[in-house]
PDB file of N, CA and C in Angstrom:
ATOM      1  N   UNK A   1     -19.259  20.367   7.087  1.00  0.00           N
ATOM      2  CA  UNK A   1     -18.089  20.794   7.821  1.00  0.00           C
ATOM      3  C   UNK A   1     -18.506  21.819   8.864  1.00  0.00           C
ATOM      4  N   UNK A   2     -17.948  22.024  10.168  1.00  0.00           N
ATOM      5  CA  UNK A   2     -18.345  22.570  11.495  1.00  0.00           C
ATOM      6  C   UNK A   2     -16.744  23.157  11.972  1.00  0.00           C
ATOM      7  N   UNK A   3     -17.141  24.450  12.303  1.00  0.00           N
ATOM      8  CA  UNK A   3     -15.847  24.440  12.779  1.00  0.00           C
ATOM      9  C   UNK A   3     -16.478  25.728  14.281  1.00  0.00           C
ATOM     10  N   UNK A   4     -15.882  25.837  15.115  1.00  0.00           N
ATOM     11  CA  UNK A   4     -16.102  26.168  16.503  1.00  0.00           C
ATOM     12  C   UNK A   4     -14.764  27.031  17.179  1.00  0.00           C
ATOM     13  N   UNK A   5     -15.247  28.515  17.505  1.00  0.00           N
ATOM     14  CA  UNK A   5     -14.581  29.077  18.497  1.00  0.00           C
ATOM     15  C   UNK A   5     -15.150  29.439  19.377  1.00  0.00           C
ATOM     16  N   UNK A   6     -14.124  29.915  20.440  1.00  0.00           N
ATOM     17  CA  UNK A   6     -14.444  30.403  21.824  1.00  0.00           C
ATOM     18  C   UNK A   6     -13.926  31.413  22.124  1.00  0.00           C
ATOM     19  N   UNK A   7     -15.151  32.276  22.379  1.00  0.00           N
ATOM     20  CA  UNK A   7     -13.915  33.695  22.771  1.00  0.00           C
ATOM     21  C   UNK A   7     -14.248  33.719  24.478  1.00  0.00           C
ATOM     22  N   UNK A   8     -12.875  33.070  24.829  1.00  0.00           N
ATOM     23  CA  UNK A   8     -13.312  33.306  26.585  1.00  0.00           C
ATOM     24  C   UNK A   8     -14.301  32.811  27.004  1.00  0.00           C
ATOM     25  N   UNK A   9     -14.663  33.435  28.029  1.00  0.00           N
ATOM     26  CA  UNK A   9     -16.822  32.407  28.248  1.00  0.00           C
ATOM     27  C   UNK A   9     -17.553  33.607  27.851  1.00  0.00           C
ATOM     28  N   UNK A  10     -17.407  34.501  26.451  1.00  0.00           N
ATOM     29  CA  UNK A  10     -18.269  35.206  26.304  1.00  0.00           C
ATOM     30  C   UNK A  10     -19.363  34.993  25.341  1.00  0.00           C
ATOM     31  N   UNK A  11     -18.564  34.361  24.182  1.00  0.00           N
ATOM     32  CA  UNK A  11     -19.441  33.963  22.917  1.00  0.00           C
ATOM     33  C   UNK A  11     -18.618  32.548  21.972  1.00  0.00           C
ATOM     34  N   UNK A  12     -19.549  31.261  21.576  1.00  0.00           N
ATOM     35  CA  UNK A  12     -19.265  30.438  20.779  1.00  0.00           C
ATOM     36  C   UNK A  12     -19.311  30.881  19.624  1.00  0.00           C
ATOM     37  N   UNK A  13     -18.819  30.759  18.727  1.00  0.00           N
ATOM     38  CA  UNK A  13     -19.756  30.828  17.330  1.00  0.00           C
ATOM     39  C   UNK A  13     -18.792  29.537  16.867  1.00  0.00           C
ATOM     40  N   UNK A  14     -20.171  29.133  16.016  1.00  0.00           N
ATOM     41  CA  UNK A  14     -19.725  27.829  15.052  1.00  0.00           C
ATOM     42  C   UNK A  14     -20.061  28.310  13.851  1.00  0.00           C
ATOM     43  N   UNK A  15     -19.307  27.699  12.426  1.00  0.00           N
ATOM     44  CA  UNK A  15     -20.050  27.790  10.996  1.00  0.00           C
ATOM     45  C   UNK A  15     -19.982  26.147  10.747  1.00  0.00           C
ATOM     46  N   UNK A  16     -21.088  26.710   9.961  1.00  0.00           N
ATOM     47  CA  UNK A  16     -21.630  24.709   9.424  1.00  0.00           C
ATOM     48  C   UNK A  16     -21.986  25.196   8.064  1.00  0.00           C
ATOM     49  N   UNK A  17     -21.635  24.309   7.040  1.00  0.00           N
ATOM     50  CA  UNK A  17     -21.873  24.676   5.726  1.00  0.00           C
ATOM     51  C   UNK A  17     -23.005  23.386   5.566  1.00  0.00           C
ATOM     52  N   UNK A  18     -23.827  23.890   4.378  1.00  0.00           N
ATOM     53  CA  UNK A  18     -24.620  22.448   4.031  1.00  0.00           C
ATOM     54  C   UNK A  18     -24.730  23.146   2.460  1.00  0.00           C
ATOM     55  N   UNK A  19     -24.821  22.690   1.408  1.00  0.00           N
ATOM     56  CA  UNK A  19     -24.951  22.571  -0.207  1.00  0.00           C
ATOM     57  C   UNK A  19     -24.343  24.230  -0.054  1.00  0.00           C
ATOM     58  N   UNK A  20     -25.358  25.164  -0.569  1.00  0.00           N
ATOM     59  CA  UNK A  20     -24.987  26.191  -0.901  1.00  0.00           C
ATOM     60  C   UNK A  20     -24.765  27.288   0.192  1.00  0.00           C
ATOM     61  N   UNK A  21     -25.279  27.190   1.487  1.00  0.00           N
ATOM     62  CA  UNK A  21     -25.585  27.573   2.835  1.00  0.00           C
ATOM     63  C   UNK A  21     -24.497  27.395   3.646  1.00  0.00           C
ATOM     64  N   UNK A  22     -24.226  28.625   4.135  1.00  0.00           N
ATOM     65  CA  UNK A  22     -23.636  28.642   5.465  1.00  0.00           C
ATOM     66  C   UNK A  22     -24.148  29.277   6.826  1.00  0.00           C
ATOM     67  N   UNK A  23     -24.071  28.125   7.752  1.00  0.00           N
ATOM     68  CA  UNK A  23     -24.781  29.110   8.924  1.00  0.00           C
ATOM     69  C   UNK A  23     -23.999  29.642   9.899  1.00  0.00           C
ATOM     70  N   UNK A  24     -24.201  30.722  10.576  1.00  0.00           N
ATOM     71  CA  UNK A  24     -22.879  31.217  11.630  1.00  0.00           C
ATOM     72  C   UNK A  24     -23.607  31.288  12.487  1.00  0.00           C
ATOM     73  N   UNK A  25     -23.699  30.166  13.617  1.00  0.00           N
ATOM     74  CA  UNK A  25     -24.698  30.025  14.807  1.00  0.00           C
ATOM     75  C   UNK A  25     -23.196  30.898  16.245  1.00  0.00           C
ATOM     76  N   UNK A  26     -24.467  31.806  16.606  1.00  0.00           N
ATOM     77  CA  UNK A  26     -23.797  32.898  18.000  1.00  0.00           C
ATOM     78  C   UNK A  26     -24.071  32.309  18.980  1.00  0.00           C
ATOM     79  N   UNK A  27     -23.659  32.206  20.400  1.00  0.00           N
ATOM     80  CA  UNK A  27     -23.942  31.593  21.303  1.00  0.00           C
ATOM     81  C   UNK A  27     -23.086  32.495  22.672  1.00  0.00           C
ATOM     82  N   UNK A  28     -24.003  33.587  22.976  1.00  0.00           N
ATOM     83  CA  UNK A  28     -23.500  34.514  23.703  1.00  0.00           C
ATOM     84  C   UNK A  28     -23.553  35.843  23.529  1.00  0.00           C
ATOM     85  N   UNK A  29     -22.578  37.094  24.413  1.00  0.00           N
ATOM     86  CA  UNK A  29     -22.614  38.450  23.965  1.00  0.00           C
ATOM     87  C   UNK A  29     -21.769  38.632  22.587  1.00  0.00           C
ATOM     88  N   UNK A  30     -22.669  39.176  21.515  1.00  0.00           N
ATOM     89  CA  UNK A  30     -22.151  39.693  20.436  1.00  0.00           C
ATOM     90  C   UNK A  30     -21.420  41.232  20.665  1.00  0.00           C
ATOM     91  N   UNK A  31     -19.973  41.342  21.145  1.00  0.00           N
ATOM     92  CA  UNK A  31     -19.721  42.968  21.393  1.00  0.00           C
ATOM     93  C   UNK A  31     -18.363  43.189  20.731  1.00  0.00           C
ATOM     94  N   UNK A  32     -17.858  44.100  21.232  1.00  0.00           N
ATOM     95  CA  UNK A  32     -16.515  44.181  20.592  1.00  0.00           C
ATOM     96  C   UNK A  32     -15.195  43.029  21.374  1.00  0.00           C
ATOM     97  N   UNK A  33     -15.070  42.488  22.058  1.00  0.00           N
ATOM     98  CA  UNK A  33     -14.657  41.661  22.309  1.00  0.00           C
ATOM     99  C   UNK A  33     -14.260  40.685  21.348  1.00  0.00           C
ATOM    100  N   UNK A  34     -15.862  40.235  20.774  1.00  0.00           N
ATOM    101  CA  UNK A  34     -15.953  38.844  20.038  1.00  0.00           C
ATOM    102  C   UNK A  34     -15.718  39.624  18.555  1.00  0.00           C
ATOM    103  N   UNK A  35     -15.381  40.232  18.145  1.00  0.00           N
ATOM    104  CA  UNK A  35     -15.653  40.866  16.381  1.00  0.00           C
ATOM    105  C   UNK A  35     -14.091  39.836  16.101  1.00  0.00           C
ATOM    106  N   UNK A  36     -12.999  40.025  16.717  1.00  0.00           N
ATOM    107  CA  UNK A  36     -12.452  39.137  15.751  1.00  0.00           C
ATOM    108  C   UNK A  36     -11.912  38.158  14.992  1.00  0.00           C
ATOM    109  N   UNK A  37     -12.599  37.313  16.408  1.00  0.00           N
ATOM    110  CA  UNK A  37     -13.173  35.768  16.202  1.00  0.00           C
ATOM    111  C   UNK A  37     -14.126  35.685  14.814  1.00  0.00           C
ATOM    112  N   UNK A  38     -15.303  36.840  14.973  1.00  0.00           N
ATOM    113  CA  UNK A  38     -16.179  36.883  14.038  1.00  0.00           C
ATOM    114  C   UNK A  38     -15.634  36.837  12.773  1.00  0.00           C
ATOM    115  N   UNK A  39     -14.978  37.532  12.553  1.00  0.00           N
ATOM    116  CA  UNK A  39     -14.378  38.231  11.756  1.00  0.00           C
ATOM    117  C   UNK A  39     -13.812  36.971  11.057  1.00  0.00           C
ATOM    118  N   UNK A  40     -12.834  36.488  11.719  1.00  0.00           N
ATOM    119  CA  UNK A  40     -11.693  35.394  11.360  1.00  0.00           C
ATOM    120  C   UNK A  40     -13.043  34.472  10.248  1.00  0.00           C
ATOM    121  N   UNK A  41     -13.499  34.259  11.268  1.00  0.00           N
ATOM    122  CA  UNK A  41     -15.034  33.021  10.543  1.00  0.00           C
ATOM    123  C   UNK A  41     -15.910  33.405   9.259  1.00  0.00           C
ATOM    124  N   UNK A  42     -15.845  34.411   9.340  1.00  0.00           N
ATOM    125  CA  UNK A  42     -16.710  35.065   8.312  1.00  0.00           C
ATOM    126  C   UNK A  42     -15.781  35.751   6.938  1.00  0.00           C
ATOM    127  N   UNK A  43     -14.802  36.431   7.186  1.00  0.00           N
ATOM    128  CA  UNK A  43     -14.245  36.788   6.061  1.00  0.00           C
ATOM    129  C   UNK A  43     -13.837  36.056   4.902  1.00  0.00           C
ATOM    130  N   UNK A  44     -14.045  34.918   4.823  1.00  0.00           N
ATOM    131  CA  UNK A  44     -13.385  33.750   3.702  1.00  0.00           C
ATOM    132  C   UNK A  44     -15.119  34.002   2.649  1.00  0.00           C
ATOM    133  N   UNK A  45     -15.873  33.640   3.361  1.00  0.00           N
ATOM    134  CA  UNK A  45     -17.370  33.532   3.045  1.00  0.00           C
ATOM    135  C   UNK A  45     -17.705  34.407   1.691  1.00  0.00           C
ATOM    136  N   UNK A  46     -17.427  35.517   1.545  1.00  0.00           N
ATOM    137  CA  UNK A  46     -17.809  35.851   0.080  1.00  0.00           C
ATOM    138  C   UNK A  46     -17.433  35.242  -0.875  1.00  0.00           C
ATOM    139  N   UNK A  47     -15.586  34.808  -0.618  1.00  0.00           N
ATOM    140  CA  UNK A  47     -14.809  34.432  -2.223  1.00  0.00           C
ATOM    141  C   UNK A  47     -15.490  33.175  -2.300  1.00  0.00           C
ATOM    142  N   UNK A  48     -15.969  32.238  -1.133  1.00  0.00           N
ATOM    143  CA  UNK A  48     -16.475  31.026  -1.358  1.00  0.00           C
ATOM    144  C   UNK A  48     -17.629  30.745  -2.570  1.00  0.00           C
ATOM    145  N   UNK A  49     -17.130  30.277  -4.001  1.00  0.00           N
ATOM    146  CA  UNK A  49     -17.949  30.750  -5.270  1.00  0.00           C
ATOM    147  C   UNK A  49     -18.856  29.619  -4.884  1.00  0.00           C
ATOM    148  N   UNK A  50     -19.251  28.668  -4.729  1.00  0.00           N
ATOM    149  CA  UNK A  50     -20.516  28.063  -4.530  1.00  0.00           C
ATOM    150  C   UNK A  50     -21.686  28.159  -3.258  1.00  0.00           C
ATOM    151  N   UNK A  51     -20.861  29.084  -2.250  1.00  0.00           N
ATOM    152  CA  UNK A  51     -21.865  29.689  -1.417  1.00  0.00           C
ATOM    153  C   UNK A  51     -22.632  30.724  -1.940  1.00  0.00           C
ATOM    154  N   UNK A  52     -24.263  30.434  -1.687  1.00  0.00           N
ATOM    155  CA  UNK A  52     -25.002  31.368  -1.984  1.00  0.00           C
ATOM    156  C   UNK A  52     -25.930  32.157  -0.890  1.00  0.00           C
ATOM    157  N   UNK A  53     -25.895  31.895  -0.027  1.00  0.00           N
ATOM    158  CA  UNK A  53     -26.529  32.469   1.494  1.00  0.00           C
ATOM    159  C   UNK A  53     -25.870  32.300   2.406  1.00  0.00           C
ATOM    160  N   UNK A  54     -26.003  33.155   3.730  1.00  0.00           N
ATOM    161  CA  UNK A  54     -25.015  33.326   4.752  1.00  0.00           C
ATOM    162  C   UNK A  54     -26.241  33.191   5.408  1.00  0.00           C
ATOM    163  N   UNK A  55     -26.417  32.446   6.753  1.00  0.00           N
ATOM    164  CA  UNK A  55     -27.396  32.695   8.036  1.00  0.00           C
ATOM    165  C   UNK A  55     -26.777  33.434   8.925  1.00  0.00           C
ATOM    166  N   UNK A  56     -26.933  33.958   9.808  1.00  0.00           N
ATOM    167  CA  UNK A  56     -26.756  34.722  11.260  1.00  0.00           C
ATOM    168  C   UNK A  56     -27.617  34.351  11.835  1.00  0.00           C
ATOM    169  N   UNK A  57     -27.134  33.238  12.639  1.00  0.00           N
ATOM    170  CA  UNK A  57     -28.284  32.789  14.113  1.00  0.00           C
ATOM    171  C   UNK A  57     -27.737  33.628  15.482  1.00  0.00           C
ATOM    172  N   UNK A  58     -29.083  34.273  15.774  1.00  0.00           N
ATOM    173  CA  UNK A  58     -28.784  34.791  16.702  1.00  0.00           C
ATOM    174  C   UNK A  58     -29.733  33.868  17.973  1.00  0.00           C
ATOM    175  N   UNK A  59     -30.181  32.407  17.771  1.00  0.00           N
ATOM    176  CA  UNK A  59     -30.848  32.369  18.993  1.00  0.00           C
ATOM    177  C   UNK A  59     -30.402  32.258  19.859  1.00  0.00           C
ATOM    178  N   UNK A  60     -29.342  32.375  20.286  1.00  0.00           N
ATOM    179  CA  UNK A  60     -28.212  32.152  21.616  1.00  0.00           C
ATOM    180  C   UNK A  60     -27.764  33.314  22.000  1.00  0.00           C
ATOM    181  N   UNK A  61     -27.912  34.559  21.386  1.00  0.00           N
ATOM    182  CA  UNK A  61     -27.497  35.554  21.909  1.00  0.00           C
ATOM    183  C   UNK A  61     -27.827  36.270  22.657  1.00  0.00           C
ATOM    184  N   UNK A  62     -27.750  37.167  24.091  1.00  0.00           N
ATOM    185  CA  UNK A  62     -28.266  38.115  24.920  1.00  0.00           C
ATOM    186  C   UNK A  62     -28.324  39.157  24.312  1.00  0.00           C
ATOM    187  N   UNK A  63     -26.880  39.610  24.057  1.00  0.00           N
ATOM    188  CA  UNK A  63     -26.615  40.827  24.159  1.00  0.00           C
ATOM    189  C   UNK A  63     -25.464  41.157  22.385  1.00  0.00           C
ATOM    190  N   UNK A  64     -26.119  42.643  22.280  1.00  0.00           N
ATOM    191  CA  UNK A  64     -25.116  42.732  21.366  1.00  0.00           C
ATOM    192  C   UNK A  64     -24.993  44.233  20.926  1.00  0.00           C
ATOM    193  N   UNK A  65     -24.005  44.600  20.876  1.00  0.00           N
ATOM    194  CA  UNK A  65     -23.825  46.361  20.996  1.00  0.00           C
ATOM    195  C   UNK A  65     -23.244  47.051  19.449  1.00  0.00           C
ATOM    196  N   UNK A  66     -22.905  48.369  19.509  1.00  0.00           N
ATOM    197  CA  UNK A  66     -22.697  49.136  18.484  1.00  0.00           C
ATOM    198  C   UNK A  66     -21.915  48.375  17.834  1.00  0.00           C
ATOM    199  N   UNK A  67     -20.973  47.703  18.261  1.00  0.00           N
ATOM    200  CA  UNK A  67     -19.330  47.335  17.226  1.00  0.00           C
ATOM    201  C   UNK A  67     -19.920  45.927  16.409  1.00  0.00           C
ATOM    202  N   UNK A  68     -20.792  45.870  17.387  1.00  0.00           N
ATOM    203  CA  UNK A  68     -21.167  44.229  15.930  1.00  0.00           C
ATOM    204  C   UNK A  68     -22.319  44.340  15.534  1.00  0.00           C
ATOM    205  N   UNK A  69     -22.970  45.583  15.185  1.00  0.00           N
ATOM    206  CA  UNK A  69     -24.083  46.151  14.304  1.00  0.00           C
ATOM    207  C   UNK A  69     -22.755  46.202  13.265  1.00  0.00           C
ATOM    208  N   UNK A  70     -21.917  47.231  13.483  1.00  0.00           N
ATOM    209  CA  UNK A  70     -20.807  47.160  12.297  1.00  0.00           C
ATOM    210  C   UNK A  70     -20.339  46.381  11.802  1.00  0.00           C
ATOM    211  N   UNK A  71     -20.120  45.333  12.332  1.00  0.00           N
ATOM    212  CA  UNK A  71     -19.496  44.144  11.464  1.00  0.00           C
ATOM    213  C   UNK A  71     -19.912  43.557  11.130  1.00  0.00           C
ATOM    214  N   UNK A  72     -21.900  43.513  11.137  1.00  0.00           N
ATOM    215  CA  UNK A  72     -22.806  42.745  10.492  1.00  0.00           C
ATOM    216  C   UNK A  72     -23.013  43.628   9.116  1.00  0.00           C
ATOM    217  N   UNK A  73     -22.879  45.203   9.285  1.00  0.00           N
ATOM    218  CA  UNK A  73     -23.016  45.658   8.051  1.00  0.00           C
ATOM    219  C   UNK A  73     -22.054  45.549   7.387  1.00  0.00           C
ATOM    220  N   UNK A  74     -20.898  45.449   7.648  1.00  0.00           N
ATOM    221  CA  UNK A  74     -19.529  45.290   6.732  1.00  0.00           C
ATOM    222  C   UNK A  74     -19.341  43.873   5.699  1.00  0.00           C
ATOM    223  N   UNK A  75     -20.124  42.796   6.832  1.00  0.00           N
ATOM    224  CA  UNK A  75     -20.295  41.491   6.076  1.00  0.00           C
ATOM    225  C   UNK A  75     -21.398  41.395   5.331  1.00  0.00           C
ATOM    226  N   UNK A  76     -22.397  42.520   5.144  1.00  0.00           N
ATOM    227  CA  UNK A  76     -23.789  42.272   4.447  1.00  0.00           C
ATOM    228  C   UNK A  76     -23.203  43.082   3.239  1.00  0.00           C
ATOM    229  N   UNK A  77     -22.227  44.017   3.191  1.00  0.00           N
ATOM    230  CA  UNK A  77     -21.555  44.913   2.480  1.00  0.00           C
ATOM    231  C   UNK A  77     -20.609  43.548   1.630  1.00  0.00           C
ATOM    232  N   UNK A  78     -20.122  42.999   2.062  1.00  0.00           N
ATOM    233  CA  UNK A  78     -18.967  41.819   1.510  1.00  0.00           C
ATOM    234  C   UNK A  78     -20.100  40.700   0.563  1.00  0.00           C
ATOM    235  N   UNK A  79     -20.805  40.778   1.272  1.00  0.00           N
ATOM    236  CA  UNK A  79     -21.509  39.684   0.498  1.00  0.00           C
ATOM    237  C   UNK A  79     -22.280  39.877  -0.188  1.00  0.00           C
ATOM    238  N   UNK A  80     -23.184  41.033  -0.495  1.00  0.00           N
ATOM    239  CA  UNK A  80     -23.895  41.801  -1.067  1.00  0.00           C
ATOM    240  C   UNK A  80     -22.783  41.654  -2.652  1.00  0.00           C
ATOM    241  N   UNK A  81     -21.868  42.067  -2.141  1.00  0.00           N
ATOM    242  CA  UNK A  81     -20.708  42.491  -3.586  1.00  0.00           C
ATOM    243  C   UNK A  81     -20.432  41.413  -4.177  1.00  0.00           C
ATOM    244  N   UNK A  82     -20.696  40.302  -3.564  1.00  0.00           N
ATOM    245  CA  UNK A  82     -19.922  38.808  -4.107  1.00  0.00           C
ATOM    246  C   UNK A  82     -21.727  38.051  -5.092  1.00  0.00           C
ATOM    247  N   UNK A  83     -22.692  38.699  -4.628  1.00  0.00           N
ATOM    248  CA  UNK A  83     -23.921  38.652  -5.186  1.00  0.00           C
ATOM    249  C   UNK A  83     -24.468  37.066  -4.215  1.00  0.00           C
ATOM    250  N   UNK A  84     -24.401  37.513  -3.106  1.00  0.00           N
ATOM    251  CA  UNK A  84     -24.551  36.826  -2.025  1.00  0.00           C
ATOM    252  C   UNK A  84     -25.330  36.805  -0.889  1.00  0.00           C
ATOM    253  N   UNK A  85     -26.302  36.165  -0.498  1.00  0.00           N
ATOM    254  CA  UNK A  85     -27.528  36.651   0.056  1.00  0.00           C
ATOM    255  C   UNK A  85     -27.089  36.630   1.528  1.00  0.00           C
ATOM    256  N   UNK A  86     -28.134  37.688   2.656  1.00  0.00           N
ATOM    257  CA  UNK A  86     -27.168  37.261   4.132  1.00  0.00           C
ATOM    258  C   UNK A  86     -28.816  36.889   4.905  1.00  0.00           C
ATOM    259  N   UNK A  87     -28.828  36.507   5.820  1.00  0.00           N
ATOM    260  CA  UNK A  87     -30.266  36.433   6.603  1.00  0.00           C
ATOM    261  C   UNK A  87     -29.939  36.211   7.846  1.00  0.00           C
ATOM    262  N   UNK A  88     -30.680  37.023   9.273  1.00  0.00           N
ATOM    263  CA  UNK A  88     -30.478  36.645  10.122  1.00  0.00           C
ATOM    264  C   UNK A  88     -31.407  36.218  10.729  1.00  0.00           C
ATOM    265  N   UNK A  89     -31.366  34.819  11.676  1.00  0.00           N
ATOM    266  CA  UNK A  89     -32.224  34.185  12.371  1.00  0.00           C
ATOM    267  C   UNK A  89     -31.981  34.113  13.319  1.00  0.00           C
ATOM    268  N   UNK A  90     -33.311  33.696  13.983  1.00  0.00           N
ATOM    269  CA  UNK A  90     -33.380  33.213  15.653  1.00  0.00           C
ATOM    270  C   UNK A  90     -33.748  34.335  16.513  1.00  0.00           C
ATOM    271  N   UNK A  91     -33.936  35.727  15.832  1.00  0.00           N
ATOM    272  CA  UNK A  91     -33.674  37.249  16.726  1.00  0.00           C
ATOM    273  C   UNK A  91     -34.635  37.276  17.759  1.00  0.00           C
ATOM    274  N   UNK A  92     -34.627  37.976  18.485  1.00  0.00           N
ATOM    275  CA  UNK A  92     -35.781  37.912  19.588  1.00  0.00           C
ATOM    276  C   UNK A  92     -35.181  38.757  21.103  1.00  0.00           C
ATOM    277  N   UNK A  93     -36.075  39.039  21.600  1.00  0.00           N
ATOM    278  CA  UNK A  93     -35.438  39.963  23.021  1.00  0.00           C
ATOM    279  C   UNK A  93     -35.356  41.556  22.311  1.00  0.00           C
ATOM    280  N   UNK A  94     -33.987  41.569  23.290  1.00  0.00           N
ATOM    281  CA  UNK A  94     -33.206  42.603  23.495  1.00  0.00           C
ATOM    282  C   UNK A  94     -32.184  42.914  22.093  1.00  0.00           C
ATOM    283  N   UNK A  95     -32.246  41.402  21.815  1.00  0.00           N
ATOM    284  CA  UNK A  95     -31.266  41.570  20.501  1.00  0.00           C
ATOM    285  C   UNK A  95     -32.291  42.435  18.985  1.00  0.00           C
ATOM    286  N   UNK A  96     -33.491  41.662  19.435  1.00  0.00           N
ATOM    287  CA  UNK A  96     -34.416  42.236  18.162  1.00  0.00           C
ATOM    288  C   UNK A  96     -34.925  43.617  18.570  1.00  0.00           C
ATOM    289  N   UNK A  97     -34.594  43.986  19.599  1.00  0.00           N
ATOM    290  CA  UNK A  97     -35.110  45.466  20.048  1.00  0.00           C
ATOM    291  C   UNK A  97     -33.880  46.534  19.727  1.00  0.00           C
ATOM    292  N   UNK A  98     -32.757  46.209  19.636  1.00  0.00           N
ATOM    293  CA  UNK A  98     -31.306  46.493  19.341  1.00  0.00           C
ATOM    294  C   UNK A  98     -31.459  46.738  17.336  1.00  0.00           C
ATOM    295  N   UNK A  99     -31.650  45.461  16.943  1.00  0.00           N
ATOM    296  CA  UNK A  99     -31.573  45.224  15.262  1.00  0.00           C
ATOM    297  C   UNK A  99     -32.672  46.479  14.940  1.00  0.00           C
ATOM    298  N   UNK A 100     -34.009  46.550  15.924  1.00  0.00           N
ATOM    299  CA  UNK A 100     -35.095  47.549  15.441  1.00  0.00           C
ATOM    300  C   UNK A 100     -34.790  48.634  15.292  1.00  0.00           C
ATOM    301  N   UNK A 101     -33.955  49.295  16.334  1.00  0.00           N
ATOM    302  CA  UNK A 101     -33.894  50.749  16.666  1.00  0.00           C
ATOM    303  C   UNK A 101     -32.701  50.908  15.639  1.00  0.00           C
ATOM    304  N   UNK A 102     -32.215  50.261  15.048  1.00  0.00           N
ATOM    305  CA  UNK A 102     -31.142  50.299  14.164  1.00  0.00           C
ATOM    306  C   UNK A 102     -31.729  50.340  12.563  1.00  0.00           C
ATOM    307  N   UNK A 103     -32.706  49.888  12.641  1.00  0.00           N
ATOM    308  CA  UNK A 103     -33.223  49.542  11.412  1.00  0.00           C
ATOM    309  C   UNK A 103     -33.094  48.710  10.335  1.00  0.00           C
ATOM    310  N   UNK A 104     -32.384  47.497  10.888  1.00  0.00           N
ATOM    311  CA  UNK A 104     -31.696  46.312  10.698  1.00  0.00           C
ATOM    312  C   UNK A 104     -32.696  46.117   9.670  1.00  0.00           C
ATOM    313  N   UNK A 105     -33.819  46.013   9.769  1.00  0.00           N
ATOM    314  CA  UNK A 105     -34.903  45.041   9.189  1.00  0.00           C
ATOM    315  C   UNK A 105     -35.430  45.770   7.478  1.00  0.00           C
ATOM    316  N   UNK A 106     -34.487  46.973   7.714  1.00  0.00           N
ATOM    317  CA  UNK A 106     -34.933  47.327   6.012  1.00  0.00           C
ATOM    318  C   UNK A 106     -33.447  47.025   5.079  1.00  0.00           C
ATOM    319  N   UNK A 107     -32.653  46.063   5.880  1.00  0.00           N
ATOM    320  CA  UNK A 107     -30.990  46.541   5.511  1.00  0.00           C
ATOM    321  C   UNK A 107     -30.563  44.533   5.164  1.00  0.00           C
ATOM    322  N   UNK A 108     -31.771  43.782   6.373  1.00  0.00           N
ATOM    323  CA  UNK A 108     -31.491  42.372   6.323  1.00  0.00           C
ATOM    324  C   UNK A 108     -32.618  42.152   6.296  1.00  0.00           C
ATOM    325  N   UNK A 109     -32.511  40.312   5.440  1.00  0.00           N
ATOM    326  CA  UNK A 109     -33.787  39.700   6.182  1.00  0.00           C
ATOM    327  C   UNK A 109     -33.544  39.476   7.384  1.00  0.00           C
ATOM    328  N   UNK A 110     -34.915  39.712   8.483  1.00  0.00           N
ATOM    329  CA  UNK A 110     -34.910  39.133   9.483  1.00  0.00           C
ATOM    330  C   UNK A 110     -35.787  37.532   9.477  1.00  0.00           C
ATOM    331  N   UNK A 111     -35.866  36.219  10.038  1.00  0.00           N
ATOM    332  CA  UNK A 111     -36.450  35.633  10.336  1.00  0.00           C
ATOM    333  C   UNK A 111     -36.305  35.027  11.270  1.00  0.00           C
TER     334      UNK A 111
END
């Protein structure tokens, strides 16, 4: 199952489930704009009892600022509690220079 929003022409995000996996592929600026699109997509995801990992693809993303560092920790916080693994992929650039100085990488997997 695939499901797809648009926030404006700033950012896609799709989720695609496969067995126990869900992936939340970004496609654009991750900022405060897009959180509550994000949001909408992602909040169901913990109670989901046969999901056991969350992806965060970021290979589509440029850009991404303070407000959705927060809402990546709030959902690593949600899912963490549901005993639920989170991982983010695809990072690279500006975005992985952003996750660094944040210290993303002792808080998520990165791959």
């Amino acid at each position: 199952m695939s499901e797809l929003s648009e926030v404006g022409n700033v950012m896609q995000i799709s989720l695609a489930r496969e067995h126990t996996t869900a992936t939340v592929s970004l496609n654009g600026r991750f900022d405060f704009n897009t959180l509550p699109d994000f949001r909408q997509i992602c909040d169901a995801l913990p109670g989901e009892a046969e999901l056991q990992r969350v992806q965060v693809d970021f290979l589509a993303v440029d850009y991404l600022d303070s407000s959705a560092l927060s809402v990546l920790l709030m959902l690593r916080e949600k899912l963490m509690g549901a005993g639920k693994e989170i991982v983010l992929t695809g990072v690279h650039g500006n975005v992985r220079q952003v996750l660094d100085v944040a210290n993303f990488n002792r808080l998520f997997s990165i791959v």
